[in-house]
Protein backbone atom coordinates (compact mmCIF):
# COMPACT_ATOMS: atom_id res chain seq x y z
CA UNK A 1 -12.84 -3.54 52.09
CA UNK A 2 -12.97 -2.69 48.69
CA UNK A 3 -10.59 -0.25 48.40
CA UNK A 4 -8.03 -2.33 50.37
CA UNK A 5 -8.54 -5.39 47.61
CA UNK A 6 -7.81 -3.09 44.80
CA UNK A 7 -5.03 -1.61 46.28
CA UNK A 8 -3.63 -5.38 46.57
CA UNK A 9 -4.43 -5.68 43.20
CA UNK A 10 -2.43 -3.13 42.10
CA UNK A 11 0.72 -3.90 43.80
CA UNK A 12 3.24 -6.44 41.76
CA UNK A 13 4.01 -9.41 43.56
CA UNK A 14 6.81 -11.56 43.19
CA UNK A 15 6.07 -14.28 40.08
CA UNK A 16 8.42 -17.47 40.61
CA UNK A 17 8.30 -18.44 37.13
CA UNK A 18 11.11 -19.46 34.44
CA UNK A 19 10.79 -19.58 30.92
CA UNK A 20 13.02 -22.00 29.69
CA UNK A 21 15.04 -21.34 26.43
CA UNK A 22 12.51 -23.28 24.35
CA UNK A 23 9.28 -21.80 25.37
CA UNK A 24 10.81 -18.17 25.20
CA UNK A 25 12.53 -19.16 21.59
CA UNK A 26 9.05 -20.68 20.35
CA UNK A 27 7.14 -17.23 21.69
CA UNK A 28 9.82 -15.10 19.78
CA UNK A 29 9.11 -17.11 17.00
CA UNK A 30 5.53 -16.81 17.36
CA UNK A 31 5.90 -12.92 17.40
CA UNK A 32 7.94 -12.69 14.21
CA UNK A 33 5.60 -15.00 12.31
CA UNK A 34 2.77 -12.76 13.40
CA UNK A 35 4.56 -9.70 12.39
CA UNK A 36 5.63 -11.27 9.16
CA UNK A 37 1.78 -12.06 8.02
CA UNK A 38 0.93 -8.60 9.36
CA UNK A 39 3.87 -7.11 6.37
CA UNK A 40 3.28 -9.88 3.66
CA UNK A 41 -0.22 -8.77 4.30
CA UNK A 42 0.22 -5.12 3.44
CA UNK A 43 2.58 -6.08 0.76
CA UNK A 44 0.39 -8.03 -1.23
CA UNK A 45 -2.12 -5.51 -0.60
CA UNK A 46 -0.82 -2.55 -1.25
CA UNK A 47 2.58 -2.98 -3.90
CA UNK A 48 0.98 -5.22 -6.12
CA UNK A 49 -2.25 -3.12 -7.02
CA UNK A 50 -0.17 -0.32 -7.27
CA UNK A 51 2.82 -1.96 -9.16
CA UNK A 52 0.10 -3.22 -12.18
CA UNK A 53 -1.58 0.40 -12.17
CA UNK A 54 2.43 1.65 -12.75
CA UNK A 55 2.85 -1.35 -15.42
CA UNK A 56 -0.54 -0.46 -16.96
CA UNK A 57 0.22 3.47 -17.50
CA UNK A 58 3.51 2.33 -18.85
CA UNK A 59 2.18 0.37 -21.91
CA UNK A 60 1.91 2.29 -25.29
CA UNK A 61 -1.57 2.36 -25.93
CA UNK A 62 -2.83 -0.33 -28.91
CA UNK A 63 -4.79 1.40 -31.82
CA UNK A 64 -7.38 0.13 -33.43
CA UNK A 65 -6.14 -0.18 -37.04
CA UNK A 66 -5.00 -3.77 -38.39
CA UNK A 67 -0.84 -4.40 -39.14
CA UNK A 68 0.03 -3.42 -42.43
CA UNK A 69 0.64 -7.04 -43.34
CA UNK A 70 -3.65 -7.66 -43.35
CA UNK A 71 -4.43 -5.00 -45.52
């Protein structure tokens, strides 16, 4: 008994179903915003931390004696 139900299971079955063009454009859509988040997210995680570190080495380093002009 068992084993017949799972091999029932397992077989694919016809599915009448249609997606019409604006449910299957709104899930596209819904797949690229998700990936989008998913690379703003590493973007904004990972360039800009690494982009000020780059900035910050670049700098000349300030020293600690006053301008000429305050002496």
């Amino acid at each position: 008994m068992l084993r017949s139900l799972s091999i029932l299971l397992l077989l694919p079955s016809l599915a009448h179903a249609y997606a019409g063009p604006g449910m299957a454009l709104s899930g596209m859509m819904a797949i690229l915003g998700i990936l989008g988040g998913i690379l703003l997210l590493l973007v904004g995680s990972l360039w800009y931390p690494i982009k000020r570190l780059v900035v910050r080495f670049k700098q000349p380093k300030q020293t600690e004696t006053p301008p000429d002009d305050m002496l």
